[in-house]
N, C-alpha and C. Protein backbone atom coordinates (compact mmCIF):
# COMPACT_ATOMS: atom_id res chain seq x y z
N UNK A 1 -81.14 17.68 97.56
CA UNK A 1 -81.10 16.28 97.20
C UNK A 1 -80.34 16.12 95.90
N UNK A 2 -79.19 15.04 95.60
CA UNK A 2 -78.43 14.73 94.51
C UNK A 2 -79.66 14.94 93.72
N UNK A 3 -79.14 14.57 92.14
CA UNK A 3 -79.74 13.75 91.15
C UNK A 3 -79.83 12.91 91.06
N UNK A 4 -80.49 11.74 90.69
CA UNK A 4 -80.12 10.32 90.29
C UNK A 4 -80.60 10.27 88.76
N UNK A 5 -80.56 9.64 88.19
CA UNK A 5 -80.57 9.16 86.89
C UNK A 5 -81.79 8.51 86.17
N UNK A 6 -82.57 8.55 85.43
CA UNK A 6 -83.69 7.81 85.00
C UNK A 6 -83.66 6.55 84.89
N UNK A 7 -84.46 6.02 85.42
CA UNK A 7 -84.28 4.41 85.40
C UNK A 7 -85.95 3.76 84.51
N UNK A 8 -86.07 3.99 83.71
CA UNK A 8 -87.08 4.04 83.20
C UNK A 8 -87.88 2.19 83.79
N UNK A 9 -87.22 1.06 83.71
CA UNK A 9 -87.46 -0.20 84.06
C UNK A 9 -88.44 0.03 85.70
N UNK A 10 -88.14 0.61 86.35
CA UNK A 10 -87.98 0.69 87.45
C UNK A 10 -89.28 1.54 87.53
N UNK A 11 -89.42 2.28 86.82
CA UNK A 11 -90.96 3.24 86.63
C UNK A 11 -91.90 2.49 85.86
N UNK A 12 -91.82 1.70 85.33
CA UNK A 12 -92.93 0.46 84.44
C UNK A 12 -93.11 -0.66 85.20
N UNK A 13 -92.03 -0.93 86.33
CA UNK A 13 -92.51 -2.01 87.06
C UNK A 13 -93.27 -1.56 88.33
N UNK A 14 -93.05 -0.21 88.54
CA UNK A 14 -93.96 0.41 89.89
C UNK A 14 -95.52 0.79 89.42
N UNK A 15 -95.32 0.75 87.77
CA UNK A 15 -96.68 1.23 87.55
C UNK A 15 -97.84 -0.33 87.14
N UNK A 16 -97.06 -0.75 86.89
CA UNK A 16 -97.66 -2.06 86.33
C UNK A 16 -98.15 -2.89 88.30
N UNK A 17 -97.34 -3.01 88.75
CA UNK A 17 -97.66 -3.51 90.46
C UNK A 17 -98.71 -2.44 91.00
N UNK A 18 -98.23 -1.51 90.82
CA UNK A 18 -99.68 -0.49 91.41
C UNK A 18 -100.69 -0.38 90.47
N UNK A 19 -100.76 -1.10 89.47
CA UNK A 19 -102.49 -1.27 88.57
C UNK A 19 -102.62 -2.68 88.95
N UNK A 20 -101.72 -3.78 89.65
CA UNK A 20 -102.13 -4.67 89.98
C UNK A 20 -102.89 -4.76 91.20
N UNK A 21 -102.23 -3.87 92.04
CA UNK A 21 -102.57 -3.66 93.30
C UNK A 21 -103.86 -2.57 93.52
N UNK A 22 -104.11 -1.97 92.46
CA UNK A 22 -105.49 -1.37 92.61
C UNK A 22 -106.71 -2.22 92.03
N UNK A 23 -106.45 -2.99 91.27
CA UNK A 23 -107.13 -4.22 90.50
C UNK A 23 -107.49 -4.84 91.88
N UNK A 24 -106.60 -5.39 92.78
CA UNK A 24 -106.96 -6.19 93.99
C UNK A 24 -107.95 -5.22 95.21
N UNK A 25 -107.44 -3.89 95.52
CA UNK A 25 -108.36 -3.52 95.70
C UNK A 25 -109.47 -3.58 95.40
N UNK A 26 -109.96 -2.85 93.91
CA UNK A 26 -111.12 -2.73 94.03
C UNK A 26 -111.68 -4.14 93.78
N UNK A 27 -111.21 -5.03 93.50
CA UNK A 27 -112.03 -6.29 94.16
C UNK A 27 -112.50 -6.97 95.10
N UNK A 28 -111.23 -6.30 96.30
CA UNK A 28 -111.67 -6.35 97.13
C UNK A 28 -112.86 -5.52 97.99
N UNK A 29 -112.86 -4.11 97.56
CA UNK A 29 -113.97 -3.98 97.73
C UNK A 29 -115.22 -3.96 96.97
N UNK A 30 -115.13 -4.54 96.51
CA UNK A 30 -116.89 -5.30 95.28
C UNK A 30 -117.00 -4.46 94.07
N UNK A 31 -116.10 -3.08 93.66
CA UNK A 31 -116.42 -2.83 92.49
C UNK A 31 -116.13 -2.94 91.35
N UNK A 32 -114.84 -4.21 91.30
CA UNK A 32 -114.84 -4.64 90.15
C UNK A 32 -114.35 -6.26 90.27
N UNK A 33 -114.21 -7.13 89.22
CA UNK A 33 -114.21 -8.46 89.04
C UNK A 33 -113.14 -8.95 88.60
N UNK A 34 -112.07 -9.09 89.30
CA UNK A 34 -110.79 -9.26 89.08
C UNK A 34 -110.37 -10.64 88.89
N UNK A 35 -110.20 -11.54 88.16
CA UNK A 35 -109.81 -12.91 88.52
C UNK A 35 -108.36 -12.81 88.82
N UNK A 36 -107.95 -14.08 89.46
CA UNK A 36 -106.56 -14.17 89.54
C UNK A 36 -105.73 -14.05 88.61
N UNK A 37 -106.13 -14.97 87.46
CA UNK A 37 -105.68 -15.70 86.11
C UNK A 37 -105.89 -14.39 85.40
N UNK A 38 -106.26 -13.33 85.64
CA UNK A 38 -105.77 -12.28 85.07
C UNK A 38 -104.69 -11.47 85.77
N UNK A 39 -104.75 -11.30 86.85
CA UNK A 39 -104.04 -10.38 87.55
C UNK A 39 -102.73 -10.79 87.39
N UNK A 40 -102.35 -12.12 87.83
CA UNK A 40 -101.09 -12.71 87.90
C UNK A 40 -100.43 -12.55 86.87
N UNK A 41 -100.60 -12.89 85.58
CA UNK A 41 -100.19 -13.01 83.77
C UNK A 41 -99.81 -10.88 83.81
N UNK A 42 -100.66 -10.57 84.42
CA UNK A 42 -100.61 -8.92 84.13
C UNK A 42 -99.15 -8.81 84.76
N UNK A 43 -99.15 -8.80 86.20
CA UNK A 43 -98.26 -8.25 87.09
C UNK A 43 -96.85 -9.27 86.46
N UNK A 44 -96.93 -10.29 86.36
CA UNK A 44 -95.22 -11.27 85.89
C UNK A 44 -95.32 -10.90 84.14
N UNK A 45 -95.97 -10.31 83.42
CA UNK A 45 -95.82 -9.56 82.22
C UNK A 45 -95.18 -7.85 82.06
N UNK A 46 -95.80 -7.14 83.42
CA UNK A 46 -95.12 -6.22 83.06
C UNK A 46 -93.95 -6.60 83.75
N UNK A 47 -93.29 -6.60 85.05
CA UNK A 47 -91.95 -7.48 85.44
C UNK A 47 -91.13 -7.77 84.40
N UNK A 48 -91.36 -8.41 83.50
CA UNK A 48 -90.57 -9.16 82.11
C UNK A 48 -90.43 -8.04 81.30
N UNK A 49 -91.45 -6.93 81.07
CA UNK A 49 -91.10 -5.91 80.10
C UNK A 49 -90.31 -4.90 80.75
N UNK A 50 -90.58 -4.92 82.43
CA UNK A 50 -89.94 -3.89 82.93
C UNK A 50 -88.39 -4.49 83.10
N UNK A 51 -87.87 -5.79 82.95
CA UNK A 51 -86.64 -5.88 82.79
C UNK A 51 -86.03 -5.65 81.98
N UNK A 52 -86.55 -6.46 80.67
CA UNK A 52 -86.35 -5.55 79.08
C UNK A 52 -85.54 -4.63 79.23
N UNK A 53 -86.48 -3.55 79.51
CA UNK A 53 -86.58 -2.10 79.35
C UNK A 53 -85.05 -1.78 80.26
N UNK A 54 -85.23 -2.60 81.18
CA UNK A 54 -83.56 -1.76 82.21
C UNK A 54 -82.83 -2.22 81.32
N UNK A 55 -82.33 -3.14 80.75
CA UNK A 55 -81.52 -4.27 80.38
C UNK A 55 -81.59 -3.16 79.02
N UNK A 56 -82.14 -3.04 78.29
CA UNK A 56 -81.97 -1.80 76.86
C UNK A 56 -81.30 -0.73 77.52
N UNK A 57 -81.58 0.03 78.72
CA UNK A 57 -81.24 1.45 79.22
C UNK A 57 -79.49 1.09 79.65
N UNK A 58 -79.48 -0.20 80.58
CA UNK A 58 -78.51 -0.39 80.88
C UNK A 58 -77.09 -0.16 79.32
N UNK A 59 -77.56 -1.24 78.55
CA UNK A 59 -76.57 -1.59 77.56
C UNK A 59 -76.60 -0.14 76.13
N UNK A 60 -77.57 1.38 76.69
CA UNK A 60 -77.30 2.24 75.98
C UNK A 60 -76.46 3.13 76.84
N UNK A 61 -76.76 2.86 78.11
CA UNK A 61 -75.65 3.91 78.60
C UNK A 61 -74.59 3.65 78.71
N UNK A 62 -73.97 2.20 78.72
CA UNK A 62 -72.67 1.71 78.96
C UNK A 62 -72.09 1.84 77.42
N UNK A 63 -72.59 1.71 76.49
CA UNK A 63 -72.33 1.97 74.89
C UNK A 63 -71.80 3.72 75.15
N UNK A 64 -72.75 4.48 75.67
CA UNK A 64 -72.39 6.09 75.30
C UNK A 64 -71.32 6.15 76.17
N UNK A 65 -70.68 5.44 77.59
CA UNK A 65 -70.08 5.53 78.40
C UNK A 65 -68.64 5.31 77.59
N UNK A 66 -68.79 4.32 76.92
CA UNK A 66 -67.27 3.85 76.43
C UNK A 66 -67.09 4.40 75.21
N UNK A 67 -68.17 4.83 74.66
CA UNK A 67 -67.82 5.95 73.51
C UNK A 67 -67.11 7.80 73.69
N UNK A 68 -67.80 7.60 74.82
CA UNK A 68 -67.06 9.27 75.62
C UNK A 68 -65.48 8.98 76.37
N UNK A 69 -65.32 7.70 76.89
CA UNK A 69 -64.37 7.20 77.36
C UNK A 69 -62.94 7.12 76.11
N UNK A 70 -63.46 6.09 74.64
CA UNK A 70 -63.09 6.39 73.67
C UNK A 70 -62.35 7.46 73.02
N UNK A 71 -63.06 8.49 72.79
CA UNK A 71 -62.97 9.79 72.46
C UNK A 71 -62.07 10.74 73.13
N UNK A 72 -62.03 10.32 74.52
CA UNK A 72 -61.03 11.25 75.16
C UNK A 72 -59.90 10.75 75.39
N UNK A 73 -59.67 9.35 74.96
CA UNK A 73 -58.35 8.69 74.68
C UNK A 73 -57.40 9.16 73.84
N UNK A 74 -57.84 9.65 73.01
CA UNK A 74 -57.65 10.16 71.45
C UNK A 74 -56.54 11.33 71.42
């Protein structure tokens, strides 16, 4: 299998939806007390940080990209 590349955004938004989605579980099955008005604010909060986060990764690798690009102009 290739490599692919770290996408760090992309690993904070799978983890943040799967603590949402275990939150709904176990409410759904009775052992814990989940309101909506929490869950919702959780899951569209991490979303927003997990874009952030690509949107920083994105604009450091395209910086090191045109700096190596740069350099071998030279």
């Amino acid at each position: 299998m290739r490599r692919h590349e770290f996408q760090p955004g992309r690993l904070i938004a799978g983890l943040v939806l799967g603590a949402a989605g275990v939150l709904y579980l176990l409410d759904a099955a009775g052992e814990a007390d989940a309101p909506w008005f929490l869950v919702l604010p959780m899951a569209a909060g991490g979303l927003a940080f997990a874009a952030v986060v690509g949107m920083v990764t994105y604009a450091v690798r395209r910086d090191r990209r045109e700096r190596i690009t740069e350099s071998s102009d030279r």
